[in-house]
C-alpha atoms as a PDB file:
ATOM      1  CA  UNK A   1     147.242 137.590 -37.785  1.00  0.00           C
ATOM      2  CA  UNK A   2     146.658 141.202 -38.316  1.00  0.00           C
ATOM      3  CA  UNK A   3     144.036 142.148 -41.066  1.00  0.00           C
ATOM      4  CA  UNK A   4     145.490 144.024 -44.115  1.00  0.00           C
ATOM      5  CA  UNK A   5     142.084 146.210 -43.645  1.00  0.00           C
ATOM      6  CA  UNK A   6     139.864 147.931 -41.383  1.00  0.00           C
ATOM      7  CA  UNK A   7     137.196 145.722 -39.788  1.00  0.00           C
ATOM      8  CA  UNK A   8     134.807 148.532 -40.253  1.00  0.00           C
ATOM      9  CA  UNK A   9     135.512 148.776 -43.794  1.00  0.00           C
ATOM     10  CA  UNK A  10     135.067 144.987 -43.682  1.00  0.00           C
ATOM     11  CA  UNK A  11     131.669 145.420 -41.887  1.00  0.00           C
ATOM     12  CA  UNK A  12     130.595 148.502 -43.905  1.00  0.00           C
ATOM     13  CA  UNK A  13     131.200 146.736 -47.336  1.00  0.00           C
ATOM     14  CA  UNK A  14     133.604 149.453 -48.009  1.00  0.00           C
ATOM     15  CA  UNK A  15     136.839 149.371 -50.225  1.00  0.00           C
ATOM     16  CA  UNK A  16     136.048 145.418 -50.908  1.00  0.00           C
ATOM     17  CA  UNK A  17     133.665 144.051 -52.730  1.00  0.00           C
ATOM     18  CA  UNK A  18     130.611 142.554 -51.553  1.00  0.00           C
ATOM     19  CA  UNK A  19     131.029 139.236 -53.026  1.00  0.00           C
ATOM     20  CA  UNK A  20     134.210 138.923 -51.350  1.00  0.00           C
ATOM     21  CA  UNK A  21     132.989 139.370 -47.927  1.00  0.00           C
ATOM     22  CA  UNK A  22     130.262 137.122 -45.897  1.00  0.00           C
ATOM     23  CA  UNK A  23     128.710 137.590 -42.762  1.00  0.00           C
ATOM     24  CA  UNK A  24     128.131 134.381 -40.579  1.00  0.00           C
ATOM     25  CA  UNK A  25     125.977 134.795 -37.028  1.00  0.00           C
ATOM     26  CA  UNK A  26     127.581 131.828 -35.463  1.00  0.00           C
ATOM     27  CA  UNK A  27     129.860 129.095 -36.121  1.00  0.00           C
ATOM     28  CA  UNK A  28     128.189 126.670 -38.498  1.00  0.00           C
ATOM     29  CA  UNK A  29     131.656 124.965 -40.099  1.00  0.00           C
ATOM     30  CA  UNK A  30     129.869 122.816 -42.874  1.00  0.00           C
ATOM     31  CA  UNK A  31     128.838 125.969 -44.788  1.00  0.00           C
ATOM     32  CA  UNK A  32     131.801 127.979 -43.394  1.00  0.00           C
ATOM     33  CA  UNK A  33     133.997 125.538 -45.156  1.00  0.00           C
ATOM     34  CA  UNK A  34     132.214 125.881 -48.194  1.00  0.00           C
ATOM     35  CA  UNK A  35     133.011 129.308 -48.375  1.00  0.00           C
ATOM     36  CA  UNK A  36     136.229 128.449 -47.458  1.00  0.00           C
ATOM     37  CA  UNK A  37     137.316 126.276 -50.453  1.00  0.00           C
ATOM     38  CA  UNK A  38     135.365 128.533 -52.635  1.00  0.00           C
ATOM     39  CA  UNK A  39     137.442 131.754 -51.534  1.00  0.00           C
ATOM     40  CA  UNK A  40     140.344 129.537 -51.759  1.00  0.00           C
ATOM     41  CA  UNK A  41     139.986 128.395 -55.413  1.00  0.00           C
ATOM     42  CA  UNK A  42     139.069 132.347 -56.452  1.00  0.00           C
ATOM     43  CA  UNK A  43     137.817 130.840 -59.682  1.00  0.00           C
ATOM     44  CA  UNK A  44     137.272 134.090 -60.848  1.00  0.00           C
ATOM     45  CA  UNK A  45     140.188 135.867 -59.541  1.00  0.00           C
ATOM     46  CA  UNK A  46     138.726 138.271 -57.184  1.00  0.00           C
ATOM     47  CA  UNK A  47     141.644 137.945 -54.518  1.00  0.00           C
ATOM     48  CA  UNK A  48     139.471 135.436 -51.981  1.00  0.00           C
ATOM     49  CA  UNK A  49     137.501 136.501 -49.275  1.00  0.00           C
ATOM     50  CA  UNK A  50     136.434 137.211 -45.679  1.00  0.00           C
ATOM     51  CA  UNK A  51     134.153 135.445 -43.319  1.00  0.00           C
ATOM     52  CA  UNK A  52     132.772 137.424 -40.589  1.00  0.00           C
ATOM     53  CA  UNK A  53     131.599 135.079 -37.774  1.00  0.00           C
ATOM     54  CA  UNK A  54     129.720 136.810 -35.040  1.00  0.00           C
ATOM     55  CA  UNK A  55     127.986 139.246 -37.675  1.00  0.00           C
ATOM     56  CA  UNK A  56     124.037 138.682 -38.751  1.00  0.00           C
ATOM     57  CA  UNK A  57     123.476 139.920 -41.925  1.00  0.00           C
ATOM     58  CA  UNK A  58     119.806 141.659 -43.556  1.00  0.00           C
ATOM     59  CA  UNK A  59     119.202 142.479 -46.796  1.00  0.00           C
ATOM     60  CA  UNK A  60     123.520 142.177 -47.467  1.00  0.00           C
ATOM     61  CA  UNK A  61     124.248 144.734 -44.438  1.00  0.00           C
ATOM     62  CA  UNK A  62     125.461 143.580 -41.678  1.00  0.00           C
ATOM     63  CA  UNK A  63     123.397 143.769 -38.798  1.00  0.00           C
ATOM     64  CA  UNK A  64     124.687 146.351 -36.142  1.00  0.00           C
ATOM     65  CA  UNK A  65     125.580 146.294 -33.299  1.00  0.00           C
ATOM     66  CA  UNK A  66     126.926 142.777 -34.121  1.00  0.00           C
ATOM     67  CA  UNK A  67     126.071 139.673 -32.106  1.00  0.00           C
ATOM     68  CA  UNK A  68     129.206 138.044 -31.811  1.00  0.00           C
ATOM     69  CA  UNK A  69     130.681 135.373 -30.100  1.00  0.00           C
ATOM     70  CA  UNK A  70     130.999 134.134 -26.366  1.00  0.00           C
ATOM     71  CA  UNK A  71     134.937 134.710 -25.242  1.00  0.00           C
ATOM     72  CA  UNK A  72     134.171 131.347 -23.928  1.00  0.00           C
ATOM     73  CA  UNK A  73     133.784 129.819 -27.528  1.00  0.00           C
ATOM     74  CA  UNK A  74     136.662 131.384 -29.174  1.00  0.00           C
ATOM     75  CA  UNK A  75     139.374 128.836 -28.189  1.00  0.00           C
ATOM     76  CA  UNK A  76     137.192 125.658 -29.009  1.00  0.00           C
ATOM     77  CA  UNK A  77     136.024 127.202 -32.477  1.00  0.00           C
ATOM     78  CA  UNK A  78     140.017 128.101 -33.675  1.00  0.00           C
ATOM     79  CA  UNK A  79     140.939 124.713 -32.268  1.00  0.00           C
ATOM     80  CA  UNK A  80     138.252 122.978 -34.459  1.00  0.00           C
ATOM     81  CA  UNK A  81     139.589 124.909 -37.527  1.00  0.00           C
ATOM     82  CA  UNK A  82     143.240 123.589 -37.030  1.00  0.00           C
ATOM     83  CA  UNK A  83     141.331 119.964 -37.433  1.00  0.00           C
ATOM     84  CA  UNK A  84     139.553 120.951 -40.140  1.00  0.00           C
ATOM     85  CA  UNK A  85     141.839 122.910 -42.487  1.00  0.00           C
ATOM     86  CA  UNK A  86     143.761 119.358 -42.469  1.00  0.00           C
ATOM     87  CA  UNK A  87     140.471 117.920 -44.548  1.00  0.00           C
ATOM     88  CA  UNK A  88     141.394 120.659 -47.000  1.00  0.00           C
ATOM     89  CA  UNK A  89     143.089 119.328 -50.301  1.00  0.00           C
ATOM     90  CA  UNK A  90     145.849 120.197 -50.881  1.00  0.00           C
ATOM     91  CA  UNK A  91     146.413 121.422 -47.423  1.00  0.00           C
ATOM     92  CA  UNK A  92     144.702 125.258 -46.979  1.00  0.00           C
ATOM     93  CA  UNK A  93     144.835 127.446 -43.766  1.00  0.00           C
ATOM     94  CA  UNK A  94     143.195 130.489 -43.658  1.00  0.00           C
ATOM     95  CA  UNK A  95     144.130 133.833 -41.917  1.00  0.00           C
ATOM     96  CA  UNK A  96     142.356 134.243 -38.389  1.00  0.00           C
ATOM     97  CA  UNK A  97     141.867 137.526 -36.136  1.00  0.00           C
ATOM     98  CA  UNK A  98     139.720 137.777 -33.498  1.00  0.00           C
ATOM     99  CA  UNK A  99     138.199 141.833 -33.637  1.00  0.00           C
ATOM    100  CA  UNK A 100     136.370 143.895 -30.670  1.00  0.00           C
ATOM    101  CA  UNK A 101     133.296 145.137 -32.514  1.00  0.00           C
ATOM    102  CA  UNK A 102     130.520 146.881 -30.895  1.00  0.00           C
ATOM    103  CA  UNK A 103     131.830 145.486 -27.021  1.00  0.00           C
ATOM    104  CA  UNK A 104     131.689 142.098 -28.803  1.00  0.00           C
ATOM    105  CA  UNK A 105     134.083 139.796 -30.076  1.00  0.00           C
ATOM    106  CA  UNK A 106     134.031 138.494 -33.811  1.00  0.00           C
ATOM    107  CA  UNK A 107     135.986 135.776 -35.831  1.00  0.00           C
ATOM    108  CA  UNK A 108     137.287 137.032 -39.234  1.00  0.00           C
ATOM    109  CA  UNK A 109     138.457 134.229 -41.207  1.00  0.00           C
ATOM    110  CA  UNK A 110     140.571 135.777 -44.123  1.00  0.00           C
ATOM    111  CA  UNK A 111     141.092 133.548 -47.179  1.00  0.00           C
ATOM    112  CA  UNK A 112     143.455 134.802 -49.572  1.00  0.00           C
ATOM    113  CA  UNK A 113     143.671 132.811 -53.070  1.00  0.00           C
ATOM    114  CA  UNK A 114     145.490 129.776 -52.477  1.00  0.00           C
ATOM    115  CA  UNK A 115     148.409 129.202 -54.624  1.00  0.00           C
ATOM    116  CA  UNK A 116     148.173 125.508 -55.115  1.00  0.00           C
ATOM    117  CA  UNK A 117     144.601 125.843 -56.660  1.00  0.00           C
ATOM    118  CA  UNK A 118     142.300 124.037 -56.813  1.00  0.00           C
ATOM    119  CA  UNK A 119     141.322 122.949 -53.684  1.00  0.00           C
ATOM    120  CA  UNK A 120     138.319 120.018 -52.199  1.00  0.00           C
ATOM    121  CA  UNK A 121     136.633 120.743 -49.013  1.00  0.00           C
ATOM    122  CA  UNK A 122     134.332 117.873 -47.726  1.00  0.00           C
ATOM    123  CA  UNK A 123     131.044 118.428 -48.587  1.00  0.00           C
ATOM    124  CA  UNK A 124     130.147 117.989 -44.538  1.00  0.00           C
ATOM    125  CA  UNK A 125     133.686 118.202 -42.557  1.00  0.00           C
ATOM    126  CA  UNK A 126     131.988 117.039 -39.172  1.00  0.00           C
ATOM    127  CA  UNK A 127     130.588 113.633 -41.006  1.00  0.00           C
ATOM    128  CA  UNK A 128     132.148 110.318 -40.657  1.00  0.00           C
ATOM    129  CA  UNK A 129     131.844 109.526 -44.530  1.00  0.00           C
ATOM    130  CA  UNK A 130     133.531 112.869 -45.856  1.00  0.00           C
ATOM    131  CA  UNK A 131     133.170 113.567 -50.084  1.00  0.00           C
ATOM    132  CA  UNK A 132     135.505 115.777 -51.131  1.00  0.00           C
ATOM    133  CA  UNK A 133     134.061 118.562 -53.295  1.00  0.00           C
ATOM    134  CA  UNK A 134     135.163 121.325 -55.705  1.00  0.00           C
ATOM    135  CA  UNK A 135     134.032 124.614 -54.446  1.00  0.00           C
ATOM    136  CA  UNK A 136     133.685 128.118 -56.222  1.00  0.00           C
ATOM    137  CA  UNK A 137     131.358 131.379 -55.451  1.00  0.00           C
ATOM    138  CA  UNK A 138     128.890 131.911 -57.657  1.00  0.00           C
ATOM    139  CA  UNK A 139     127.661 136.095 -56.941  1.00  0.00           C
ATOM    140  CA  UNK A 140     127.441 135.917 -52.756  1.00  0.00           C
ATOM    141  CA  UNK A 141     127.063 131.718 -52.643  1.00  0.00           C
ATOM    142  CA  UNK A 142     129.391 129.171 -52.769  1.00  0.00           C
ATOM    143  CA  UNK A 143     128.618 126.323 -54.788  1.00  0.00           C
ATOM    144  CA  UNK A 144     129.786 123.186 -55.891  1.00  0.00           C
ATOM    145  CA  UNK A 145     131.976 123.283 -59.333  1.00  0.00           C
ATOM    146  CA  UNK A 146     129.905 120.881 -61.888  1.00  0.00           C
ATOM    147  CA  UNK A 147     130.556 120.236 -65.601  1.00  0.00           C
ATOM    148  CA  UNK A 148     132.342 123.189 -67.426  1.00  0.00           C
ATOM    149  CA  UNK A 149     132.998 125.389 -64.548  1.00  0.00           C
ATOM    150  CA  UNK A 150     134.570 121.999 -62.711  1.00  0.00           C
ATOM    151  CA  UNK A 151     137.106 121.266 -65.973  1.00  0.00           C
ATOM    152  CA  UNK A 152     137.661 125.404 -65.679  1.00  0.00           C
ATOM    153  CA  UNK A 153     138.477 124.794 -61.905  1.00  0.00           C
ATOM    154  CA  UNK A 154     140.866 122.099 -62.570  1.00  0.00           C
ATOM    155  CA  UNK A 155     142.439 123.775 -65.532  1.00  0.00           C
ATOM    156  CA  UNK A 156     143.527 126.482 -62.956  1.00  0.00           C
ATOM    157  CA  UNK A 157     146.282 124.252 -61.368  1.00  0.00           C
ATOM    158  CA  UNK A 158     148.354 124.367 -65.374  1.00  0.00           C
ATOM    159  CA  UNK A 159     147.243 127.741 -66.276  1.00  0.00           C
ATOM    160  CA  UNK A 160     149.534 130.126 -64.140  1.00  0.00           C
ATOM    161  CA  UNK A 161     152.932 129.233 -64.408  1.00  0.00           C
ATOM    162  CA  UNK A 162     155.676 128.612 -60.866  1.00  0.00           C
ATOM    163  CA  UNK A 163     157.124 131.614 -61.401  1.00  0.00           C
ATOM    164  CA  UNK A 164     154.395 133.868 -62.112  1.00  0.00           C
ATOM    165  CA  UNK A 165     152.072 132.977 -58.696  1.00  0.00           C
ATOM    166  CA  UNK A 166     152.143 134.855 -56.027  1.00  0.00           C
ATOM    167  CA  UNK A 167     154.091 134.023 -52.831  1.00  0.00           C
ATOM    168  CA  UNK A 168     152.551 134.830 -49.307  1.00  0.00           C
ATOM    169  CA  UNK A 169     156.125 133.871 -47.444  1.00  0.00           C
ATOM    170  CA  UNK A 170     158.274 135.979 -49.431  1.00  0.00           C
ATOM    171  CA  UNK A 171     157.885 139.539 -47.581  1.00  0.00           C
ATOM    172  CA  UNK A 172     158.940 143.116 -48.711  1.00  0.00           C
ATOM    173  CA  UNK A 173     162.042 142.812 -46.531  1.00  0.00           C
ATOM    174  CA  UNK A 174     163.321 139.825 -48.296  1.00  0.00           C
ATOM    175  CA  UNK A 175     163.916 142.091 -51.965  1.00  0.00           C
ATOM    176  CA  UNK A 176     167.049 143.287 -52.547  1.00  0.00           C
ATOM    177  CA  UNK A 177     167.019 146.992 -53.640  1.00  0.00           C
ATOM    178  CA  UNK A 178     170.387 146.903 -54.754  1.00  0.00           C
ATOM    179  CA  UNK A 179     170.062 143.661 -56.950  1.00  0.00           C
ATOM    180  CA  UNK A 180     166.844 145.450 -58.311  1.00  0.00           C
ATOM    181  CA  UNK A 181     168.873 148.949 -58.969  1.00  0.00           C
ATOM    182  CA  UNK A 182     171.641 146.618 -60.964  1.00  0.00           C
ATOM    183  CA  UNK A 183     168.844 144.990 -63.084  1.00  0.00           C
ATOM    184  CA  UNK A 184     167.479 148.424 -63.838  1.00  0.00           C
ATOM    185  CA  UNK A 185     170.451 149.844 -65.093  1.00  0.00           C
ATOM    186  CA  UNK A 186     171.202 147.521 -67.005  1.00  0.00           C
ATOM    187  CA  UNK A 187     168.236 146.904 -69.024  1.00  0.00           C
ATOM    188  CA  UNK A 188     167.876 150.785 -69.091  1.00  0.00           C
ATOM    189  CA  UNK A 189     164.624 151.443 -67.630  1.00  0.00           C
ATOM    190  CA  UNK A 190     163.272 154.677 -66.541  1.00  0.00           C
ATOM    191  CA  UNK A 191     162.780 152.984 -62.952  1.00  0.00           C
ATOM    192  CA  UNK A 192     165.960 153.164 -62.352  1.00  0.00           C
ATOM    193  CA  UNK A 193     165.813 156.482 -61.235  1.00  0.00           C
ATOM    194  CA  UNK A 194     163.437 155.769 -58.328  1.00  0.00           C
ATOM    195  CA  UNK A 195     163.807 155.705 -54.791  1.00  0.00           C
ATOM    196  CA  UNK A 196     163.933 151.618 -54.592  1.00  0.00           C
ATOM    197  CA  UNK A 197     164.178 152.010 -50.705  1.00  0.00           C
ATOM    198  CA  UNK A 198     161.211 153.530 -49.882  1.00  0.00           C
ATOM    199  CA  UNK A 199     159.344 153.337 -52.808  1.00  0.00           C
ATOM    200  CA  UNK A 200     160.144 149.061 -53.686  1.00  0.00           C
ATOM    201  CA  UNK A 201     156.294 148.364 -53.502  1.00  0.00           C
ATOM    202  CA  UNK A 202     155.435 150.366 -56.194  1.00  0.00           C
ATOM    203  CA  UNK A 203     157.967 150.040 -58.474  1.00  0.00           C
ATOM    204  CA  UNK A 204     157.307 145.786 -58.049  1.00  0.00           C
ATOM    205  CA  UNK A 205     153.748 146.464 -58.908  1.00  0.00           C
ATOM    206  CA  UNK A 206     154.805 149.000 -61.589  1.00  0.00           C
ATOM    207  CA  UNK A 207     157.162 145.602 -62.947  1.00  0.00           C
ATOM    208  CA  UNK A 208     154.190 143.111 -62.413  1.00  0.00           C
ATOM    209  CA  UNK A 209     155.970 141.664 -59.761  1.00  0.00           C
ATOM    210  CA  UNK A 210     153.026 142.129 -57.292  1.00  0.00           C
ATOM    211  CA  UNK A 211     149.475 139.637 -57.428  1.00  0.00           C
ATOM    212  CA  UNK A 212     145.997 139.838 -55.546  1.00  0.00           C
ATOM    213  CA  UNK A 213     143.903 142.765 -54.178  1.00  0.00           C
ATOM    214  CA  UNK A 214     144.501 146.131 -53.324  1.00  0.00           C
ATOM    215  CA  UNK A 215     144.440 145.164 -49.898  1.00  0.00           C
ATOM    216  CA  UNK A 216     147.011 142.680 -49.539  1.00  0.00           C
ATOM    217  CA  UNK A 217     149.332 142.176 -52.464  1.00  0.00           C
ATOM    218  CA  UNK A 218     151.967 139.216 -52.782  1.00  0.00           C
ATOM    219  CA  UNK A 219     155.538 139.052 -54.111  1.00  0.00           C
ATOM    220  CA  UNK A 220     155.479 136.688 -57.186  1.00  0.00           C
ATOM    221  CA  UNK A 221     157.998 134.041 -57.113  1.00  0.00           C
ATOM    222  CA  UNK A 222     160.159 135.584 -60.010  1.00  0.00           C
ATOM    223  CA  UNK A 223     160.710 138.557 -58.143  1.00  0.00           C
ATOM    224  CA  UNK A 224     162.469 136.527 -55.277  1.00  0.00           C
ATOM    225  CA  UNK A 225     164.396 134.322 -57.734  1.00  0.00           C
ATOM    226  CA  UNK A 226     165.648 137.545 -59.471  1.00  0.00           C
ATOM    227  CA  UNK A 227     166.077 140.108 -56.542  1.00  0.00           C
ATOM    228  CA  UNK A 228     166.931 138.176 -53.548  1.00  0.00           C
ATOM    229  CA  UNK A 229     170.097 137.188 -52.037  1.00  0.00           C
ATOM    230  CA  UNK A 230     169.617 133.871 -50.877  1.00  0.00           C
ATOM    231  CA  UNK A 231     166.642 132.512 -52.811  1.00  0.00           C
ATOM    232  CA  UNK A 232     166.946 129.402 -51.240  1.00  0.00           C
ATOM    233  CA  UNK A 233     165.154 130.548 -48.375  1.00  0.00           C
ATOM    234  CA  UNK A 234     162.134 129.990 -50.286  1.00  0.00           C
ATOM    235  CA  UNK A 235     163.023 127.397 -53.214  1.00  0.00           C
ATOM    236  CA  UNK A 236     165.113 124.815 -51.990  1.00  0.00           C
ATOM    237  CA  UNK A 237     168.647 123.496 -53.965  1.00  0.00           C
ATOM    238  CA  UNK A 238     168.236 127.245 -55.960  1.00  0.00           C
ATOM    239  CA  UNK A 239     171.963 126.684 -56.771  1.00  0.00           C
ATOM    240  CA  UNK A 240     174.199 125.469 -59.674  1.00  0.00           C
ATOM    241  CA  UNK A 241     176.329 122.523 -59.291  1.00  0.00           C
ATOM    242  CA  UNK A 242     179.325 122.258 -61.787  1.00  0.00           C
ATOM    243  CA  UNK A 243     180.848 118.870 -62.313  1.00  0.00           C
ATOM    244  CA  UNK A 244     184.114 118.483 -64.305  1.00  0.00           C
ATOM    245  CA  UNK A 245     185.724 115.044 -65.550  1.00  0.00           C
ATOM    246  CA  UNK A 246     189.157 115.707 -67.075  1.00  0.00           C
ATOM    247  CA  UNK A 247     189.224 112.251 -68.568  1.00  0.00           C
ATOM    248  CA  UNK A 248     185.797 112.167 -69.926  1.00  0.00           C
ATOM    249  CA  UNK A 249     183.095 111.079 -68.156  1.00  0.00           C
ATOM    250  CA  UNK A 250     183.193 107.761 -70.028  1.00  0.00           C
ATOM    251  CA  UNK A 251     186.335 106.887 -69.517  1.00  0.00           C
ATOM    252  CA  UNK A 252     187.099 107.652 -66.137  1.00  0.00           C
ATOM    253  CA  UNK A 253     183.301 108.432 -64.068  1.00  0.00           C
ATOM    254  CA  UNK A 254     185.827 108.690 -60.384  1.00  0.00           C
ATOM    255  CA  UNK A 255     188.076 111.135 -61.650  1.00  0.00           C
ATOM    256  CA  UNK A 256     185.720 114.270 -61.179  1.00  0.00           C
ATOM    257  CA  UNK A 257     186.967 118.093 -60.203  1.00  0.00           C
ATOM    258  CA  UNK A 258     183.576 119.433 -57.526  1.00  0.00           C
ATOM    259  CA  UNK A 259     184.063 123.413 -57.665  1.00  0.00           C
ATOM    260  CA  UNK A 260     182.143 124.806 -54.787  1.00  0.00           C
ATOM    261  CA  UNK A 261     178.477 125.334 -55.724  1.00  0.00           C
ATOM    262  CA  UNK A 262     177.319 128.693 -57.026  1.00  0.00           C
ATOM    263  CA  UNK A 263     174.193 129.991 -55.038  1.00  0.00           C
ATOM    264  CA  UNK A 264     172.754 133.050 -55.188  1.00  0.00           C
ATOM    265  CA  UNK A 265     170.040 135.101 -57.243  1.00  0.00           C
ATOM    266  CA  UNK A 266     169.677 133.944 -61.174  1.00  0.00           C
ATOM    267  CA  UNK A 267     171.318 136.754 -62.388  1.00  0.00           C
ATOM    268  CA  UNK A 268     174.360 136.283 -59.994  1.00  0.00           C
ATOM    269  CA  UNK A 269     174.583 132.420 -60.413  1.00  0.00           C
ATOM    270  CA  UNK A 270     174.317 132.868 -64.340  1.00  0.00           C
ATOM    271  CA  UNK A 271     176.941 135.198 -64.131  1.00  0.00           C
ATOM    272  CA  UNK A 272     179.143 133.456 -61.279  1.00  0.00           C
ATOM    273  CA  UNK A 273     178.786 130.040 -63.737  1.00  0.00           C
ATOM    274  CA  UNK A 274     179.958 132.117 -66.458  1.00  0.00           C
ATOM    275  CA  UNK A 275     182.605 132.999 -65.089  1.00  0.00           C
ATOM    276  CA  UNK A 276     184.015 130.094 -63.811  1.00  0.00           C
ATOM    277  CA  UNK A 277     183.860 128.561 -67.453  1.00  0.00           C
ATOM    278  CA  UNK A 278     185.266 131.049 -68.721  1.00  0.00           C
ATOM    279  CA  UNK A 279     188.428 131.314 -66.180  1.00  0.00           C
ATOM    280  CA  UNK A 280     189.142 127.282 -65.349  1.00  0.00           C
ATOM    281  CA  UNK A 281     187.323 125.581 -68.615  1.00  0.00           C
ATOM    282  CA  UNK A 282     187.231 127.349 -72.204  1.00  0.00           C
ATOM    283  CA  UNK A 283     190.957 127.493 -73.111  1.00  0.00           C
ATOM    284  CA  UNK A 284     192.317 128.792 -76.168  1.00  0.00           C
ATOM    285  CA  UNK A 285     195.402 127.347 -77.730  1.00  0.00           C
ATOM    286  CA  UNK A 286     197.363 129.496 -80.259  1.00  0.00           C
ATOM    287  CA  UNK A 287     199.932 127.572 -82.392  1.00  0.00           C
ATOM    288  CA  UNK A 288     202.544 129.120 -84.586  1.00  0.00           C
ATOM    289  CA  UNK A 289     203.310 127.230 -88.185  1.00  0.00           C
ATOM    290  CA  UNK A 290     206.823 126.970 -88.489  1.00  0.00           C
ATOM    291  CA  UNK A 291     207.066 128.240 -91.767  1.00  0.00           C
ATOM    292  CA  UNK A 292     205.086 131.162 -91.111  1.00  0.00           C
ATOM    293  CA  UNK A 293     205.436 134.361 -89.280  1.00  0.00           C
ATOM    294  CA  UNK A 294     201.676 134.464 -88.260  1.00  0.00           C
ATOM    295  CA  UNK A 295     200.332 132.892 -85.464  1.00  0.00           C
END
């Protein structure tokens, strides 16, 4: 998985935060997965984290050239993070890259914001008797969530709505310029002037369709559901299913009329249902009096 910045800007504390990054000489996977969950739950919306394993750290720099990490011990330590990301709840799998530093090789474990927050990591993931525990960073730390911060944490799960979070499957690529250009025009925005092929990314920030830090940004689920052609690719049975009983549903439930469902983008299934009501069901019946010329 290829980082969305440069390792020395990683290592340098530049163009991220510090208390978004953490520097870990070897691989110690109780504390690791501390940081982990806590990166994971972003309790305070900083766009997660990075954990640099190979890297001692003094005084909050990291410690150059860099240690890092026997060839030899690479394979066994990602193989023992598939295991554990499976104690994660709900189920959380960070980013990894392996990076040549210094004529060494490091682990960077990348943990974006997860978007089924909040997350428990056991509070020792390499003990028999495993407690699951609500993890945040507090400054540099991670520490366990406890009394207000803990209802906070837990509130997080009703407080951003489906729609709204971001998405990490849904890629640039998938966003329909031309669905986008027909929403712009008609809601008469200034955007619609822009150059939606080579400029999308921008003009989705610009429409708040974009979450998370500079660095790597994700494609809120509205934006798919709106701008995509075939939104079931990410939300299954995204599709309207029209039903018709000529006799009444009552009276006769097995005489139904199926039309073929309507898939597609909201806007186009809104307007494809429309349609179809308005062609095979709304009818309009004009009667003449016999008396009188008007209809």
């Amino acid at each position: 998985m290829a980082l969305p910045i440069n390792i020395e800007d990683l290592l340098n504390k530049k163009k991220i935060e510090s208390n978004r990054i953490e520097f870990k000489t070897g691989w110690n996977p109780v504390s690791i997965y501390h940081s982990i969950c806590a990166f994971a739950n972003d309790f305070d919306n900083i766009g997660g984290g990075y954990i640099l394993v190979g890297v001692e750290e003094k005084d909050g720099v990291a410690v150059r050239p860099v240690k890092g990490i026997p060839i030899t011990h690479l394979d066994k330590i990602q193989r023992e993070i598939q295991q554990f990301n499976q104690l994660i709840e709900p189920f959380y799998a960070p980013r990894l890259s392996v990076e040549e530093i210094d004529c060494q090789n490091i682990l960077v474990i990348w943990v974006p914001s997860g978007i089924n927050r909040p997350y428990t990591a056991p509070a020792d993931v390499t003990a028999k008797l495993k407690k699951p525990v609500f993890y945040i960073r507090y400054g540099t730390t991670s520490i366990e969530a406890k009394g207000e911060q803990l209802d906070e944490l837990r509130d997080m799960a009703n407080r951003t709505p489906f729609d709204d979070r971001g998405n990490p499957e849904i890629k640039l690529s998938d966003i329909s310029p031309l669905l986008l250009k027909d929403y712009l025009v008609k809601v008469n925005s200034k955007l619609q002037n822009e150059d939606l092929v080579n400029n999308l990314e921008n003009i989705l920030d610009q429409m708040d369709l974009l979450e998370g830090p500079s660095e790597r940004k994700y494609i809120k689920n509205v934006a798919a559901m709106m701008f995509c052609e075939y939104p079931e690719k990410f939300f299954k049975t995204t599709q309207v299913d029209i039903v018709i009983f000529p006799e009444g549903r009552e009276n006769n439930p097995d005489n139904m009329i199926e039309p073929p469902v309507i898939k597609g983008s909201v806007p186009m299934m809104i307007r494809d249902a429309m349609s179809y009501f308005r062609t095979n069901v709304v009818k309009e019946h004009i009667r003449k009096q016999a008396d009188d010329e008007h209809s």
